[in-house]
N, C-alpha and C. Protein backbone atom coordinates (compact mmCIF):
# COMPACT_ATOMS: atom_id res chain seq x y z
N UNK A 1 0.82 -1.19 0.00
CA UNK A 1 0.00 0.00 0.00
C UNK A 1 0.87 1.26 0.00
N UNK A 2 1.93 1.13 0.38
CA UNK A 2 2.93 2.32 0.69
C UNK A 2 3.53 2.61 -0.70
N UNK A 3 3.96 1.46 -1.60
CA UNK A 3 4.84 1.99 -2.43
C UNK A 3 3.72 2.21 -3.53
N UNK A 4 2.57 1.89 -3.23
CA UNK A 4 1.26 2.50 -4.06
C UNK A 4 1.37 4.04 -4.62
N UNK A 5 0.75 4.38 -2.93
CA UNK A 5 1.16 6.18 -2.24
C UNK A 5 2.37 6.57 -2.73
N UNK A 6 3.42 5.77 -3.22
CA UNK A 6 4.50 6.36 -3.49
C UNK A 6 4.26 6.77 -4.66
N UNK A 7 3.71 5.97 -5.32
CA UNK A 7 3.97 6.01 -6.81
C UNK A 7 3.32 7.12 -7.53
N UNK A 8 2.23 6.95 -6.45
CA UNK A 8 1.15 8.03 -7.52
C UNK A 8 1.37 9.44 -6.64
N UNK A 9 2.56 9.54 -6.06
CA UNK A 9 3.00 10.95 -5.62
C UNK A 9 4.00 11.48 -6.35
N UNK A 10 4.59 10.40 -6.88
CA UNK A 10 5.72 10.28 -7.83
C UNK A 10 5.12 10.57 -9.21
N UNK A 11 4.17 10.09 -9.81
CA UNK A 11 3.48 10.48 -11.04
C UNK A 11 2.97 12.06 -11.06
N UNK A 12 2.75 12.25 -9.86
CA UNK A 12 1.82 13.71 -9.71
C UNK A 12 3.01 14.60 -9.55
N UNK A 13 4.28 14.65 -8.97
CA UNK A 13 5.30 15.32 -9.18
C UNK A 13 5.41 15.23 -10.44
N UNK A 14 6.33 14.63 -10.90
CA UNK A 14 6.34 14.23 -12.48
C UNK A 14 5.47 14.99 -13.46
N UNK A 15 3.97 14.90 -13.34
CA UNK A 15 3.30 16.42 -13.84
C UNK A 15 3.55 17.63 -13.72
N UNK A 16 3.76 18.21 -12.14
CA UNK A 16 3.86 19.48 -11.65
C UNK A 16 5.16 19.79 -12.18
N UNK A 17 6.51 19.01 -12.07
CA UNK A 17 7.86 19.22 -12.60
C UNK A 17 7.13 19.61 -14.40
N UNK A 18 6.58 18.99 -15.17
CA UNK A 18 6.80 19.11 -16.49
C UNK A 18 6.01 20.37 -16.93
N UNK A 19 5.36 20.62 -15.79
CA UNK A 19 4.26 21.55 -16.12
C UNK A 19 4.81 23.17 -15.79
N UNK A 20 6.26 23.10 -15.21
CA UNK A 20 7.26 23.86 -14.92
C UNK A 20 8.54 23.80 -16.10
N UNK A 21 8.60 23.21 -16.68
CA UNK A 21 9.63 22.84 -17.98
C UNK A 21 10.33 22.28 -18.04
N UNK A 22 10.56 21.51 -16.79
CA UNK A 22 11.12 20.07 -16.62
C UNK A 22 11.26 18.91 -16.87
N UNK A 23 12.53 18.25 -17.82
CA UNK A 23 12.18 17.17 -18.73
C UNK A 23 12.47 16.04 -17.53
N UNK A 24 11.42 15.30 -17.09
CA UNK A 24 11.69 13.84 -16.45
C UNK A 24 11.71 12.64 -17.13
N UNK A 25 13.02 12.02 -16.63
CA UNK A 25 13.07 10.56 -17.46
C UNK A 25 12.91 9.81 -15.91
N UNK A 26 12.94 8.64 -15.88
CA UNK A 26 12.97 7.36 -15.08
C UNK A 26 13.72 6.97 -14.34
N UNK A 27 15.50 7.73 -14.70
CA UNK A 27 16.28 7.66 -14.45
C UNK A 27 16.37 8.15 -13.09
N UNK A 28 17.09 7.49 -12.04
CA UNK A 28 17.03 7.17 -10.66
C UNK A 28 18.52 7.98 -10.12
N UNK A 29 19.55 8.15 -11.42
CA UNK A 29 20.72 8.33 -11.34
C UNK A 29 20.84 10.26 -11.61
N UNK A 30 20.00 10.21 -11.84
CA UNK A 30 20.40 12.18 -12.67
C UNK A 30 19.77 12.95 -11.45
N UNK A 31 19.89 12.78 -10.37
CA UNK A 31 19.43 14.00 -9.26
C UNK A 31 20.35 14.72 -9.25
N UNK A 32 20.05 16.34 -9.46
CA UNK A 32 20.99 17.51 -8.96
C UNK A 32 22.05 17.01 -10.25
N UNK A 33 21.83 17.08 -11.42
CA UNK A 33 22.29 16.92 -12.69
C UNK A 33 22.64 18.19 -13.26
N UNK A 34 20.99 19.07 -12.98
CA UNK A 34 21.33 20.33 -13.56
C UNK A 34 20.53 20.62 -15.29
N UNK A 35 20.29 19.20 -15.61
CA UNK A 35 20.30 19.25 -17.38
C UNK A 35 18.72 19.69 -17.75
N UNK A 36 18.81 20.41 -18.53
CA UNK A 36 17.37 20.70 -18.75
C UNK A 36 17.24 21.31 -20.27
N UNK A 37 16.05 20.32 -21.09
CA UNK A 37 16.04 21.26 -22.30
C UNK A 37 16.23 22.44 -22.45
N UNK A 38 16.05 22.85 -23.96
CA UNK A 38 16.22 24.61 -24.27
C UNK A 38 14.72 24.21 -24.61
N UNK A 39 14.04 23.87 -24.77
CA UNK A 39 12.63 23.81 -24.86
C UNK A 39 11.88 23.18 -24.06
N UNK A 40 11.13 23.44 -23.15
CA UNK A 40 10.60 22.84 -22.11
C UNK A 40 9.46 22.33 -23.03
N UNK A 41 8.73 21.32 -22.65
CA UNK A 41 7.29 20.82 -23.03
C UNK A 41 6.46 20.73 -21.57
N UNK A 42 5.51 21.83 -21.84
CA UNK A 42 4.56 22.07 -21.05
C UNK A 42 3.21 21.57 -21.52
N UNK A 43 2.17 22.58 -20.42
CA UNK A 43 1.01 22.30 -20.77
C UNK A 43 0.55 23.35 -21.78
N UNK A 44 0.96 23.89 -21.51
CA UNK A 44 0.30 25.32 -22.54
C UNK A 44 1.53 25.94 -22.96
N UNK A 45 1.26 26.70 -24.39
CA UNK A 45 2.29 26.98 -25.48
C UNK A 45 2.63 28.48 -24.82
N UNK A 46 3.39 28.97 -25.18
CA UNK A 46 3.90 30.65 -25.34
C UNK A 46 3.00 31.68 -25.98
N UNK A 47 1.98 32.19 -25.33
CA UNK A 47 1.02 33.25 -25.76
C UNK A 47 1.65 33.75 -26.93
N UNK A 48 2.84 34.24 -27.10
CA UNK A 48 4.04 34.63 -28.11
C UNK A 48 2.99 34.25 -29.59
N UNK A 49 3.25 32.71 -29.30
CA UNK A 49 2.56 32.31 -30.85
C UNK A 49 1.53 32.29 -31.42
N UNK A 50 0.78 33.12 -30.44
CA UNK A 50 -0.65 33.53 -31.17
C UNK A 50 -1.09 34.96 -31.53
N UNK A 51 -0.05 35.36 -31.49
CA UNK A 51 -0.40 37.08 -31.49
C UNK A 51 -0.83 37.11 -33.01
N UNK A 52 -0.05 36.68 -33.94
CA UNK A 52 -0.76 36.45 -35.22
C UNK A 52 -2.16 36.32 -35.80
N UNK A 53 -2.58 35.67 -35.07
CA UNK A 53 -4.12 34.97 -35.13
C UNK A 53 -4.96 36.26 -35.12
N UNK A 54 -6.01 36.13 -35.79
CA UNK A 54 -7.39 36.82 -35.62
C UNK A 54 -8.08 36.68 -34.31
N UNK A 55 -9.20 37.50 -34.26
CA UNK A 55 -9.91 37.17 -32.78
C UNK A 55 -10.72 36.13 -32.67
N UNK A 56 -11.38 35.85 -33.96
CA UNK A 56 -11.78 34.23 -33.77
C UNK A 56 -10.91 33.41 -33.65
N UNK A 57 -9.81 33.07 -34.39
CA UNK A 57 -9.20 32.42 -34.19
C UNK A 57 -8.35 31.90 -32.70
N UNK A 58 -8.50 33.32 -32.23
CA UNK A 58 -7.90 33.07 -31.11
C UNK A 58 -8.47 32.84 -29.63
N UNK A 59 -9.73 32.68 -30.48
CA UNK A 59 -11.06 32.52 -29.11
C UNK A 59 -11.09 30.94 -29.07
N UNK A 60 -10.84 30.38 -30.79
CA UNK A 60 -11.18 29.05 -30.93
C UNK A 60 -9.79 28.46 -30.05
N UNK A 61 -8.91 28.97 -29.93
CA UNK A 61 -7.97 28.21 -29.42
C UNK A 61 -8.06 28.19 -28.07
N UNK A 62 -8.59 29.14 -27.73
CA UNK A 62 -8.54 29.63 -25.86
C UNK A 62 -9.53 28.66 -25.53
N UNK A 63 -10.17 28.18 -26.66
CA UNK A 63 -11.19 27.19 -25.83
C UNK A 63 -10.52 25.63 -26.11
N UNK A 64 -9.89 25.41 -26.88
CA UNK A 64 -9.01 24.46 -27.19
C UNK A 64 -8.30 24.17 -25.64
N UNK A 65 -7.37 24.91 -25.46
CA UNK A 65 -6.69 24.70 -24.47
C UNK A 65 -6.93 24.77 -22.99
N UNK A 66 -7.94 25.23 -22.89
CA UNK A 66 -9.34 25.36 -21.32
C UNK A 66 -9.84 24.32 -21.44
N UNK A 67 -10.09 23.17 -22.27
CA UNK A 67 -10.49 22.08 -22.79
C UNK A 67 -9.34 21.10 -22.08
N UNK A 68 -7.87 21.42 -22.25
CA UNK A 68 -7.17 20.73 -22.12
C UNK A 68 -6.49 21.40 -20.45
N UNK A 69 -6.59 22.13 -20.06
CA UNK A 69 -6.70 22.73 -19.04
C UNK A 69 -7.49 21.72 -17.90
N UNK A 70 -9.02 22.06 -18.25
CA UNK A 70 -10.22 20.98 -17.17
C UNK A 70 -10.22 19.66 -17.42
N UNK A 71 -9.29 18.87 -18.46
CA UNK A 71 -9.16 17.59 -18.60
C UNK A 71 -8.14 16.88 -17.64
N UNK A 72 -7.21 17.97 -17.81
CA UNK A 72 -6.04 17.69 -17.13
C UNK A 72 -6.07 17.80 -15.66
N UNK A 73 -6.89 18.96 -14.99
CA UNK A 73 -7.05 18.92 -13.76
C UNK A 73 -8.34 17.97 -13.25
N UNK A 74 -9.13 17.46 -13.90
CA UNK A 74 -9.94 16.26 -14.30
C UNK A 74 -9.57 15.25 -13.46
N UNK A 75 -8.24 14.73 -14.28
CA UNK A 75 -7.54 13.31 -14.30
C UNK A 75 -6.66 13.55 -12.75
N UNK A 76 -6.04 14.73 -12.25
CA UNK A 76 -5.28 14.65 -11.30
C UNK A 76 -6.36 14.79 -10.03
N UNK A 77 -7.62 15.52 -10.22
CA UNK A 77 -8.65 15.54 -9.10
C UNK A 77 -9.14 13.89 -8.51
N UNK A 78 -9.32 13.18 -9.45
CA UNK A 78 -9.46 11.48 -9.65
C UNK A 78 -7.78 10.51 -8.74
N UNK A 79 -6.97 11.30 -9.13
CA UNK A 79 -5.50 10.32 -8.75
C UNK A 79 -5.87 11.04 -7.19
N UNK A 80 -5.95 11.50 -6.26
CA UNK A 80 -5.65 12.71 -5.19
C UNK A 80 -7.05 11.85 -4.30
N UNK A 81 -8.05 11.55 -5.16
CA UNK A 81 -9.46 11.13 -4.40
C UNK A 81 -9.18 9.53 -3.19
């Protein structure tokens, strides 16, 4: 039961780290490594790249990603229960 609790505290870090720009691998050996992409993969992109867009366009996306926003806090409200 313990290394249960572990795990899925360990998965839920593992989100919060990536969701900060933190690339996690599996690896048990890279603590205090230091290494970190030049591109983080997050949850959400760089406002940056939508300045282009029209206002529809950019409504359709805001709902795109609020979509992916309440899915995501969805799935972690469920792991936490």
């Amino acid at each position: 039961m313990y290394e249960n609790v572990q795990r899925q505290l360990y998965e839920e870090f593992k989100i919060q780290a990536s969701l900060h720009g933190a690339e996690i691998t599996d690896e048990k050996d890279n603590v205090g490594t230091g290494t970190q992409q030049t591109q983080p993969k997050t949850l959400f992109p760089d406002p940056k790249q939508f300045e282009h867009l029209s206002d529809e366009e950019k409504k359709k996306k805001t709902e795109e990603l609020m979509a992916k926003h309440k899915m995501f806090f969805n799935q972690k409200a469920r792991v936490t229960e």
